[in-house]
N, C-alpha and C. Protein backbone atom coordinates (compact mmCIF):
# COMPACT_ATOMS: atom_id res chain seq x y z
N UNK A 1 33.02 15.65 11.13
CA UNK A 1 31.80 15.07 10.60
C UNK A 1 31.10 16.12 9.73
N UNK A 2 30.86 15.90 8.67
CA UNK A 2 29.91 16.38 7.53
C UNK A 2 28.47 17.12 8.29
N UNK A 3 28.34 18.51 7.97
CA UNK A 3 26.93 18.90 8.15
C UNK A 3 26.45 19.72 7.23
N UNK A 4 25.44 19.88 6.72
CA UNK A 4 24.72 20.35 5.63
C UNK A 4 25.09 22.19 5.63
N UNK A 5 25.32 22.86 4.69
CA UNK A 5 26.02 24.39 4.66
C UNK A 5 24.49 24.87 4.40
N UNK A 6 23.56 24.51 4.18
CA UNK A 6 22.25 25.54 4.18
C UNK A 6 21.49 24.55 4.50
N UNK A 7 20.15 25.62 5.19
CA UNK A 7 19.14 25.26 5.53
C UNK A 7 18.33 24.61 4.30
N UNK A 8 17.80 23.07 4.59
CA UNK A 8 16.79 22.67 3.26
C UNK A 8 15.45 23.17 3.29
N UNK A 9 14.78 23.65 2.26
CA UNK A 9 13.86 24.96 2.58
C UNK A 9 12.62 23.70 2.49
N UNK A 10 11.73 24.13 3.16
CA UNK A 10 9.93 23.08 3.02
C UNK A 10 10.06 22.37 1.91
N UNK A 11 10.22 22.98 0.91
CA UNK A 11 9.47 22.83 -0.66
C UNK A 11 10.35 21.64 -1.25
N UNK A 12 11.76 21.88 -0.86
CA UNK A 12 12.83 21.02 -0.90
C UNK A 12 12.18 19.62 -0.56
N UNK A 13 12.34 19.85 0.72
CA UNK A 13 12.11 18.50 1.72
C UNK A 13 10.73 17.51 1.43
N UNK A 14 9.73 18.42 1.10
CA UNK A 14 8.49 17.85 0.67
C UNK A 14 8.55 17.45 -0.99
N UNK A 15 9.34 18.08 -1.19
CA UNK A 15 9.58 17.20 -2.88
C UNK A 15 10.08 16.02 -2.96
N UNK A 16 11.19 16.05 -1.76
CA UNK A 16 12.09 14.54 -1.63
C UNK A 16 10.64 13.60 -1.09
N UNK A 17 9.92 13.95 -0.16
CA UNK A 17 8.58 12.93 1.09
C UNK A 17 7.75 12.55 -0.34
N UNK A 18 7.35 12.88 -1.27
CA UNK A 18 6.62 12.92 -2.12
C UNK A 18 6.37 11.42 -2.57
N UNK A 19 7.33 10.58 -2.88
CA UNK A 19 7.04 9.59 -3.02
C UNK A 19 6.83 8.77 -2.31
N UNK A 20 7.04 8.65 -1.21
CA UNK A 20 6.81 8.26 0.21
C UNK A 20 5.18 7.87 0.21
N UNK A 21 4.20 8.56 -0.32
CA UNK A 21 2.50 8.38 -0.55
C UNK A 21 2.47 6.96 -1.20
N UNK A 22 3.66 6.40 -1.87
CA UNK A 22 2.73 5.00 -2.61
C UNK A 22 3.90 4.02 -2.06
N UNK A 23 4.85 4.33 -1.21
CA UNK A 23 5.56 3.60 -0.27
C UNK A 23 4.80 2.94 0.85
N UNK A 24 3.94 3.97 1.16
CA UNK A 24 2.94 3.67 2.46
C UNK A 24 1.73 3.25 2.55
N UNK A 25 0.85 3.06 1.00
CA UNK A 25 -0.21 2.55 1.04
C UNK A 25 0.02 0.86 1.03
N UNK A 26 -0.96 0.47 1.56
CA UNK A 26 -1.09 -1.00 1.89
C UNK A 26 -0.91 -1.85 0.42
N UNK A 27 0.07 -3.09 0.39
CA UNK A 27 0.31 -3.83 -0.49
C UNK A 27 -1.32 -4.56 -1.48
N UNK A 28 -1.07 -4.92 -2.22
CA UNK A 28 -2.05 -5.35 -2.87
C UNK A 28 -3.03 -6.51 -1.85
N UNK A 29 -3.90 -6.30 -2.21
CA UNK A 29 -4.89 -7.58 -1.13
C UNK A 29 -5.73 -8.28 -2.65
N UNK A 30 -5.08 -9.93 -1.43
CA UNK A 30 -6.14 -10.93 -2.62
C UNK A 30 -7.13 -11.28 -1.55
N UNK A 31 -8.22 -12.21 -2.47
CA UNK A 31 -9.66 -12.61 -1.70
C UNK A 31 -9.20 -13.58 -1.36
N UNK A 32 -9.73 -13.88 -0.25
CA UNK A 32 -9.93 -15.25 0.72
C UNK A 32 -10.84 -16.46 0.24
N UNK A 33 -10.33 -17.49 -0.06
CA UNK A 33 -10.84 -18.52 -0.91
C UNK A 33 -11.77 -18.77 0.07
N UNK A 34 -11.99 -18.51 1.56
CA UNK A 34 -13.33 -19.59 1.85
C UNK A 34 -14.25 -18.46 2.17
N UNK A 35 -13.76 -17.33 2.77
CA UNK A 35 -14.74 -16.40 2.87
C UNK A 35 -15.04 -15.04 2.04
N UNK A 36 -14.11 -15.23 1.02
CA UNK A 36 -14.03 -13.80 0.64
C UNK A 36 -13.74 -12.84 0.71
N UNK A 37 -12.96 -12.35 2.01
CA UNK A 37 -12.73 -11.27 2.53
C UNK A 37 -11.66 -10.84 2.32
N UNK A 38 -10.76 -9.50 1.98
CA UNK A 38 -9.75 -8.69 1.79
C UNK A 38 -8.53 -9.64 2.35
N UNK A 39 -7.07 -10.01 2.58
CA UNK A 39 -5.94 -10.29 3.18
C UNK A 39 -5.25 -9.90 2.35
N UNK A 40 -4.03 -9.94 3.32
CA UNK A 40 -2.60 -10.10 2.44
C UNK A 40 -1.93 -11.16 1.87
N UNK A 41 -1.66 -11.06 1.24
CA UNK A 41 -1.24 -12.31 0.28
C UNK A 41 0.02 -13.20 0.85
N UNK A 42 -0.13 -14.70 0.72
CA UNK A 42 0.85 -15.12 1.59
C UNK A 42 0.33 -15.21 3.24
N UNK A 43 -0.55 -14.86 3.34
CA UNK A 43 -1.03 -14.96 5.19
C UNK A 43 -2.38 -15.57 5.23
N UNK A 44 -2.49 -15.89 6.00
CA UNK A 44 -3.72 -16.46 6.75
C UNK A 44 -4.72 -15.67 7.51
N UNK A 45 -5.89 -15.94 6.58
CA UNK A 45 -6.97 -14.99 6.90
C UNK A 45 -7.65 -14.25 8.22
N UNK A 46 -7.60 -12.94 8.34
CA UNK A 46 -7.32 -12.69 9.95
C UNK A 46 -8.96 -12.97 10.51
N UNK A 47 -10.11 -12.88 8.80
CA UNK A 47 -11.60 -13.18 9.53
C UNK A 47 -12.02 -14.59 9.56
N UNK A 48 -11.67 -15.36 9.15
CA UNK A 48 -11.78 -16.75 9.14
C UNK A 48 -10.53 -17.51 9.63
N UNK A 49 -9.30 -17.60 9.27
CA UNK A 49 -8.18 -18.33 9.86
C UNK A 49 -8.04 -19.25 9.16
N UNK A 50 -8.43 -19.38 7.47
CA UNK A 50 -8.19 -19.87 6.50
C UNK A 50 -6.86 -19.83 5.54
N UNK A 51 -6.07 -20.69 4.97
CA UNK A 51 -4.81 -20.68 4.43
C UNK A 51 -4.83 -21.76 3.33
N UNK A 52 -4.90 -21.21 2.14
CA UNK A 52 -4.87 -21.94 0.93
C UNK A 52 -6.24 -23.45 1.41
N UNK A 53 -7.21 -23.08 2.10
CA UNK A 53 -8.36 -24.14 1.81
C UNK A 53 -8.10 -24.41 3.21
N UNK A 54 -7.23 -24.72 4.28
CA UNK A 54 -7.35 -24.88 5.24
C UNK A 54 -7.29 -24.16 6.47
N UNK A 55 -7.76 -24.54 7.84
CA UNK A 55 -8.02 -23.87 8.64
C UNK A 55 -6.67 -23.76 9.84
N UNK A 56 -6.24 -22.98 9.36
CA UNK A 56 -4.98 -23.22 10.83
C UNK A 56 -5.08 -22.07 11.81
N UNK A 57 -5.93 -21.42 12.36
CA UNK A 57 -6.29 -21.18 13.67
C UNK A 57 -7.80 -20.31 13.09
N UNK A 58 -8.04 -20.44 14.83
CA UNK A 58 -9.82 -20.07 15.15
C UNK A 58 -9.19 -18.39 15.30
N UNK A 59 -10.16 -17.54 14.64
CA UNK A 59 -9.69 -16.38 15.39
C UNK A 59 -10.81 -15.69 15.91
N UNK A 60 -10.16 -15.09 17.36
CA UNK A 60 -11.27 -14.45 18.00
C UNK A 60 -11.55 -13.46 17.71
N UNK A 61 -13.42 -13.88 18.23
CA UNK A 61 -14.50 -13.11 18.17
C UNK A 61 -14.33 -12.24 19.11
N UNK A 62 -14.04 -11.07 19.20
CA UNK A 62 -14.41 -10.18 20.30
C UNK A 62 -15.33 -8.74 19.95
């Protein structure tokens, strides 16, 4: 089995992680047609429980 002949030095390794910063930020968010609020697109609103105008679940208040 294959193993690497030198050590990969920090500078290396953190050059490769580098792009990894806009891999990991959160996908674009659209507004919520009844309340306004931040979601992800394609889902059902986690502060209201709104989905394209309708309501398909209550979500709790806690």
């Amino acid at each position: 089995m294959p193993n690497p002949k030198r050590k990969i030095s920090r500078s290396k390794r953190d050059k490769r992680r580098a792009t990894w910063a806009a891999k990991l930020k959160p996908s674009h968010l659209s507004e919520c047609s009844n309340c306004g609020e931040k979601k992800m697109p394609h889902h059902a609103c986690p502060n209201c429980g709104h989905y394209k105008g309708v309501a398909v679940y209550t979500p709790d208040v806690s």
